[in-house]
N, C-alpha and C. Protein backbone atom coordinates (compact mmCIF):
# COMPACT_ATOMS: atom_id res chain seq x y z
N UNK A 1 -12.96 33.58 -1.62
CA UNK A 1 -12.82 32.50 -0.67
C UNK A 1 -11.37 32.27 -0.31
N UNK A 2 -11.40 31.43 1.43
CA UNK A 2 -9.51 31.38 1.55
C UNK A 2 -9.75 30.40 2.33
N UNK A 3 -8.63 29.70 2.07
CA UNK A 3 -8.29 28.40 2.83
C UNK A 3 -7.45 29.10 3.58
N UNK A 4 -7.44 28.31 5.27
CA UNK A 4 -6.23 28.65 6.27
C UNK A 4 -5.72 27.13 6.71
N UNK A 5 -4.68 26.77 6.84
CA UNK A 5 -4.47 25.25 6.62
C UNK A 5 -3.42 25.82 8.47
N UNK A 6 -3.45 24.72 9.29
CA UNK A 6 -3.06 24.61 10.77
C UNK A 6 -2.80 23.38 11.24
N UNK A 7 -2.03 23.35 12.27
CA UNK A 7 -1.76 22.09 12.93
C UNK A 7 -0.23 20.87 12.37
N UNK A 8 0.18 21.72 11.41
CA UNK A 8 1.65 21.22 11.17
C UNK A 8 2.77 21.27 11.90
N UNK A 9 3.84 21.03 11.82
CA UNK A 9 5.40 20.92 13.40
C UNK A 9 6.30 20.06 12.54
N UNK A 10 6.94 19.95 13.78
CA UNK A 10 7.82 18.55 13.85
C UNK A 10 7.37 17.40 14.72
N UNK A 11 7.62 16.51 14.20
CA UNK A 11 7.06 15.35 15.27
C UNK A 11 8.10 14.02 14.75
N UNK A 12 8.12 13.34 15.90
CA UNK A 12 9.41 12.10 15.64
C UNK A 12 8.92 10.61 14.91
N UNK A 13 9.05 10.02 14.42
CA UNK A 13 8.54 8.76 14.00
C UNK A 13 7.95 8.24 14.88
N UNK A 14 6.92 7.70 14.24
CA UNK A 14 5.71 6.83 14.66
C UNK A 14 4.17 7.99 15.89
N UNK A 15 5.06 9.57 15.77
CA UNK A 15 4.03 10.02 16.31
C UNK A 15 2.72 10.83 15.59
N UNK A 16 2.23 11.79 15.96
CA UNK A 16 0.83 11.87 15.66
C UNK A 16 0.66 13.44 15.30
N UNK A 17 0.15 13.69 14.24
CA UNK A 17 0.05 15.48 13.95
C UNK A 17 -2.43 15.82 13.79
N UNK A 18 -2.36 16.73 13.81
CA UNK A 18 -3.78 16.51 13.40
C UNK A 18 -3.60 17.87 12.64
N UNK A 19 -4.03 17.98 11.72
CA UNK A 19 -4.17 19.29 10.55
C UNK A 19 -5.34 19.46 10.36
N UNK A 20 -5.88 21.17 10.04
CA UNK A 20 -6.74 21.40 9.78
C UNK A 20 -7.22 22.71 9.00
N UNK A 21 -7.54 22.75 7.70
CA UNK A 21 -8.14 23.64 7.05
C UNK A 21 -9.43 24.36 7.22
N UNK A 22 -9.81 25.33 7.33
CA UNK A 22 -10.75 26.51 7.71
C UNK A 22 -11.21 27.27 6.68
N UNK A 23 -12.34 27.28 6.21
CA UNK A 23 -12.67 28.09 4.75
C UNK A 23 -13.40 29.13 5.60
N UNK A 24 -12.55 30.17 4.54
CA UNK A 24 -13.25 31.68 4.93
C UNK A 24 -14.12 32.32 3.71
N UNK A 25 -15.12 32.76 3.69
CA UNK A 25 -15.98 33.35 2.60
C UNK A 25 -16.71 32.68 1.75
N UNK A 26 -16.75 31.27 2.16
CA UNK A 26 -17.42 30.76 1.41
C UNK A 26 -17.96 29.69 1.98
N UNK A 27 -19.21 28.88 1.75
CA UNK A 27 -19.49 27.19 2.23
C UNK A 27 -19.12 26.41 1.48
N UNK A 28 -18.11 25.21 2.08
CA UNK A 28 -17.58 24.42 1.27
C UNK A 28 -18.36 22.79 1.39
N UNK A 29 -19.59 22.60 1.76
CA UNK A 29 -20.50 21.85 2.00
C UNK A 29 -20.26 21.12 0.46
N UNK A 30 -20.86 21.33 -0.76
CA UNK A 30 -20.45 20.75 -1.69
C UNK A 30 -19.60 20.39 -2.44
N UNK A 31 -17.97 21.09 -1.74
CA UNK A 31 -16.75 21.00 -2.42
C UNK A 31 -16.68 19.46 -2.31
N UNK A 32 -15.58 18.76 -3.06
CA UNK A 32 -14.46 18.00 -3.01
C UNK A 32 -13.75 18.54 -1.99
N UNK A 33 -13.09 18.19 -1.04
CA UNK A 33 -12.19 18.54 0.13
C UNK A 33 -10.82 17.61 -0.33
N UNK A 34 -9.86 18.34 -0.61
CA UNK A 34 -8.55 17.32 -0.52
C UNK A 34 -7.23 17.76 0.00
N UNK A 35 -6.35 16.53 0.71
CA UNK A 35 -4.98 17.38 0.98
C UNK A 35 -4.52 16.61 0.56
N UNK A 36 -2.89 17.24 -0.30
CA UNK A 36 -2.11 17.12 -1.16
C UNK A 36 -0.55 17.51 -0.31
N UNK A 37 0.23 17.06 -0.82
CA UNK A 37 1.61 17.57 -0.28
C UNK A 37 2.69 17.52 -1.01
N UNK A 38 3.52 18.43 -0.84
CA UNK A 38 4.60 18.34 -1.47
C UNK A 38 5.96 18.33 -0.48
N UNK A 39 6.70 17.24 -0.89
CA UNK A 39 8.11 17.31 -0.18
C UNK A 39 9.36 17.30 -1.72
N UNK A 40 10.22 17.67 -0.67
CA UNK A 40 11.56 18.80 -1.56
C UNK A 40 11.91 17.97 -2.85
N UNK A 41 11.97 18.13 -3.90
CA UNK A 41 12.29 18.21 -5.20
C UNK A 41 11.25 17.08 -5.76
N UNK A 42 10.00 17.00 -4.88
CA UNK A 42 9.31 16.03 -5.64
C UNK A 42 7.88 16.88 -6.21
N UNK A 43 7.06 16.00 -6.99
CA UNK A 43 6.45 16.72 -7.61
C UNK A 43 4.52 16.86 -6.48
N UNK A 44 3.77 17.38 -6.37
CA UNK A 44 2.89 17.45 -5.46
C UNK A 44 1.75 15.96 -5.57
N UNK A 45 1.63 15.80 -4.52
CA UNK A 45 0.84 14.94 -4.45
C UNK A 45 -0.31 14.24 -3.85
N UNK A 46 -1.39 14.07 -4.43
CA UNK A 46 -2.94 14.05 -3.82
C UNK A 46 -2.96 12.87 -2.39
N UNK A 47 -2.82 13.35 -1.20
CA UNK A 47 -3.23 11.93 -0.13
C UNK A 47 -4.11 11.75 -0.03
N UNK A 48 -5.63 12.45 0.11
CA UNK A 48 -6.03 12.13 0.44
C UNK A 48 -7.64 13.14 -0.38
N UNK A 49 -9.11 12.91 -0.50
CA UNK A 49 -10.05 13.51 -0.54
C UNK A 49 -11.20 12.73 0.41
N UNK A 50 -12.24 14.04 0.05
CA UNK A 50 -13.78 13.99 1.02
C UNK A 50 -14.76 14.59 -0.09
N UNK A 51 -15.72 13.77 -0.62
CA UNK A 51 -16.32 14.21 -1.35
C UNK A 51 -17.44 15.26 -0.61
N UNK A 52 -18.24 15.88 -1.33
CA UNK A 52 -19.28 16.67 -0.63
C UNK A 52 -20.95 16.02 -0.62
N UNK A 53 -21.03 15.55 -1.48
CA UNK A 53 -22.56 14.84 -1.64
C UNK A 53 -21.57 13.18 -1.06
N UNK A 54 -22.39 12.57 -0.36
CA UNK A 54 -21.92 11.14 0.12
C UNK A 54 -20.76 11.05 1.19
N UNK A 55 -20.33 12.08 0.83
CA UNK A 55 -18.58 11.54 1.74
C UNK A 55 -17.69 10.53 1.36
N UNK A 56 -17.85 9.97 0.33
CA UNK A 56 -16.92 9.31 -0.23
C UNK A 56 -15.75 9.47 0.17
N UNK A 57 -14.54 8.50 0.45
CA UNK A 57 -13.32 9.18 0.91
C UNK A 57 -12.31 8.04 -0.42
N UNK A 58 -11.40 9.05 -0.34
CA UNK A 58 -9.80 8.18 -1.47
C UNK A 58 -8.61 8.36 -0.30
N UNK A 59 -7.87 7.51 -0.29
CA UNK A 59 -6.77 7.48 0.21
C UNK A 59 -5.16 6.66 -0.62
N UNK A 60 -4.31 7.42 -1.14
CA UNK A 60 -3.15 7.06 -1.40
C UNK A 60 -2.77 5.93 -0.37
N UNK A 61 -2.29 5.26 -1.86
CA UNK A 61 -1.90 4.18 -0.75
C UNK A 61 -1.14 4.36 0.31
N UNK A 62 0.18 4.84 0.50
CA UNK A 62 1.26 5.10 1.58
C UNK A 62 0.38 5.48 2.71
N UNK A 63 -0.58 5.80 2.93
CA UNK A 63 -1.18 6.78 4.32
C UNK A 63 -2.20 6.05 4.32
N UNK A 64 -3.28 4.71 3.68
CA UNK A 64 -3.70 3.98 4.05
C UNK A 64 -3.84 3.38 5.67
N UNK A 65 -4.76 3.61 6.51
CA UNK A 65 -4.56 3.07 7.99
C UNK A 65 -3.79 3.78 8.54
N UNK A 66 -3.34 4.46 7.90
CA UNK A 66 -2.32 5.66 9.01
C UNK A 66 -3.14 7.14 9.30
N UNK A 67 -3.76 7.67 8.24
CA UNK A 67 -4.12 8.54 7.92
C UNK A 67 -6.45 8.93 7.71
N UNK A 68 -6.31 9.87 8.39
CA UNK A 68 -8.32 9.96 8.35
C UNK A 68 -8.44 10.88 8.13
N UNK A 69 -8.87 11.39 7.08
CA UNK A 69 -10.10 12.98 6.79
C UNK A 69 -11.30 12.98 7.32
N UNK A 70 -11.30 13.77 7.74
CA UNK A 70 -13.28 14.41 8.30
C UNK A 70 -13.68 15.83 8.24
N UNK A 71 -14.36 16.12 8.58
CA UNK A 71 -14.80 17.29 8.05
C UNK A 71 -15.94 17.52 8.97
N UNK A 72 -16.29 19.25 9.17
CA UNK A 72 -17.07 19.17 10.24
C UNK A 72 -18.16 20.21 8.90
N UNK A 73 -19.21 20.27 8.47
CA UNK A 73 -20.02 21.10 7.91
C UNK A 73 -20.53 22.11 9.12
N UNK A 74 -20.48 22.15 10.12
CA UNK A 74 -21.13 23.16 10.39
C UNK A 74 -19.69 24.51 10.75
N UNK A 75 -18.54 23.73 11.05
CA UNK A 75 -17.73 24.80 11.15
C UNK A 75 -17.07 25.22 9.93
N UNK A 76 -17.18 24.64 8.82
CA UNK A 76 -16.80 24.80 7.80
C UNK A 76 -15.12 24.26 7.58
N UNK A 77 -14.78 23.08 8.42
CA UNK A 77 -13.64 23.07 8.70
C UNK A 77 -13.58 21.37 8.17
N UNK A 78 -12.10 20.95 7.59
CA UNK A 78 -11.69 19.88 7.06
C UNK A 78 -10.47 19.20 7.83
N UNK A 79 -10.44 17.79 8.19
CA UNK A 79 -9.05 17.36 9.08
C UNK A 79 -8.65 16.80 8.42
N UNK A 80 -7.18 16.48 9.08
CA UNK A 80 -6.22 15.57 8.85
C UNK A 80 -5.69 14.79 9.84
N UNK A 81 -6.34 14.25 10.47
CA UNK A 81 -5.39 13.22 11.14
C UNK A 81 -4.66 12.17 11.04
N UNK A 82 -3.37 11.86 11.20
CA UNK A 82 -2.12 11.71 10.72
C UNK A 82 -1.52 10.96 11.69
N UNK A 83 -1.35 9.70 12.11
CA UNK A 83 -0.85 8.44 13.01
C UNK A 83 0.30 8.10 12.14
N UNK A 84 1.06 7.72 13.06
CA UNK A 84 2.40 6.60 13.12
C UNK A 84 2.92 6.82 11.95
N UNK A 85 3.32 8.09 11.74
CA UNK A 85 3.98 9.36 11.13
C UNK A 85 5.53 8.31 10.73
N UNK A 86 5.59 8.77 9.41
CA UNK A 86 7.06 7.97 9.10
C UNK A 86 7.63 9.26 8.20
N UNK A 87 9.32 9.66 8.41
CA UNK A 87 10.05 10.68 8.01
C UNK A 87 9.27 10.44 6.49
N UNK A 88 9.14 9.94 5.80
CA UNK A 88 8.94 10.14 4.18
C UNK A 88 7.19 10.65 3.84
N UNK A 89 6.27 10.92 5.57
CA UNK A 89 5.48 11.73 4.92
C UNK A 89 5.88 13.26 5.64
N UNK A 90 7.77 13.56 5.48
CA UNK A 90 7.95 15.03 5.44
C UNK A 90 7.44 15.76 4.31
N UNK A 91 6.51 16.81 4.48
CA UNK A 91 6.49 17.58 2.98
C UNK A 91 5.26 19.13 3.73
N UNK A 92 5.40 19.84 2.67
CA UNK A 92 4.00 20.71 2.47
C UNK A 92 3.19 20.45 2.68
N UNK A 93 1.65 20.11 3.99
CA UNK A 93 0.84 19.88 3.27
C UNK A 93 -0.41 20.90 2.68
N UNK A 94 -0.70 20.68 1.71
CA UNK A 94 -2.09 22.07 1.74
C UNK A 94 -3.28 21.32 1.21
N UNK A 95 -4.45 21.99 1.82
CA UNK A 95 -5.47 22.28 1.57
C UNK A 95 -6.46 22.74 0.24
N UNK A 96 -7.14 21.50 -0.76
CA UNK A 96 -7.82 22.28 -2.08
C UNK A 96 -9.41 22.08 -1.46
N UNK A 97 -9.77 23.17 -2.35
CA UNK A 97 -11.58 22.64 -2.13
C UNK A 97 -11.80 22.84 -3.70
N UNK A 98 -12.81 22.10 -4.07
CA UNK A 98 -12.77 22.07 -5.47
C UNK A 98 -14.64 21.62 -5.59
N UNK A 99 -15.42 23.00 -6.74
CA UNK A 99 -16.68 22.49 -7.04
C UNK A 99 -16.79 22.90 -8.35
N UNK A 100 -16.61 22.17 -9.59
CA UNK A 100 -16.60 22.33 -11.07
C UNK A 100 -16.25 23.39 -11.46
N UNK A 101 -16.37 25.18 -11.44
CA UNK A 101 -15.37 26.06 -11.49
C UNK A 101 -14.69 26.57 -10.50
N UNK A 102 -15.01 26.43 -9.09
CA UNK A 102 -14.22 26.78 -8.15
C UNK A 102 -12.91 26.45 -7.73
N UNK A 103 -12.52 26.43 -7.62
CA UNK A 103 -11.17 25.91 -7.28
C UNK A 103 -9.97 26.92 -6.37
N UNK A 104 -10.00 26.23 -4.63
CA UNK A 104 -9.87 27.34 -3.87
C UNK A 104 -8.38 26.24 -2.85
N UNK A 105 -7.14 26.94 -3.00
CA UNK A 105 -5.66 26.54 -2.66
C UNK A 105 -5.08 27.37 -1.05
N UNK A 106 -4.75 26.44 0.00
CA UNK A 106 -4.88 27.09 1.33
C UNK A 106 -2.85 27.56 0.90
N UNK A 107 -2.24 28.02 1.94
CA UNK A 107 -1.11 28.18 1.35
C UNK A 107 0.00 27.31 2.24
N UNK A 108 -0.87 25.77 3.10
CA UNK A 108 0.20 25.24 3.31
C UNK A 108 0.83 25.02 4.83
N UNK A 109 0.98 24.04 5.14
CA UNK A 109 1.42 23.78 6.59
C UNK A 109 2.38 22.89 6.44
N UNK A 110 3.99 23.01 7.51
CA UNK A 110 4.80 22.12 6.91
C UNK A 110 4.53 20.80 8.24
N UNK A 111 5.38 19.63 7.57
CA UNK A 111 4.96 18.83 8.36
C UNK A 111 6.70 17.99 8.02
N UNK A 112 7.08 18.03 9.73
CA UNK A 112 8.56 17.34 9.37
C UNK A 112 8.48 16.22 10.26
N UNK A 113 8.89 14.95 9.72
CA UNK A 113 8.60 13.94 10.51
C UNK A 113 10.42 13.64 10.66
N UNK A 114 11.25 13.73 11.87
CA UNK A 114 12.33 13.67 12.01
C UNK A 114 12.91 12.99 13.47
N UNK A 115 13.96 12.08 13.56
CA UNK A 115 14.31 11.77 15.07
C UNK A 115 15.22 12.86 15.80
């Protein structure tokens, strides 16, 4: 299985990115869906998940109201949409899908929020 993670740039404060992960070889219908990011010398960090049974969603606080996951099951595809963008969510972001031994890592889209 492979994650392809898309839709990262530059974009200026307070604007708008939409990201999106693509699973290849596998159905990720029952995964956990989550994106995580890492920015420079910090350590990685979970923003956001989509459960697979329910849809349950978690959101870090900082991206609270700023930030929406969805997910489409029939394309096999996971979002990120990403509002009123502030420089400190510059970082990595990538793509996990996760089902009790699976555990499948996209390799990453950067995302620079800069004036």
């Amino acid at each position: 299985g492979q994650l392809v993670e898309l839709g990262g740039g530059l974009v200026q404060p307070g604007g708008s990115l939409r990201l999106s992960c693509q699973a290849f070889g596998f159905n990720f219908s029952n995964y956990v869906l989550s994106w995580y990011r890492q920015a420079p010398d910090k350590g990685r960090e979970m923003v956001t998940f989509i459960s697979g049974v329910g849809g349950n969603i978690y959101y870090t606080q900082s991206v609270k109201g700023r930030f929406t996951i969805s997910r489409d099951h029939d394309k096999n595809v996971v979002y990120l949409q990403m509002d009123r963008l502030e420089t400190e969510d510059t970082a990595l972001y990538l793509c996990n899908a996760y089902d009790y031994d699976k555990d499948f890592w996209g390799q990453g889209t950067q995302v620079t929020v800069s004036a």
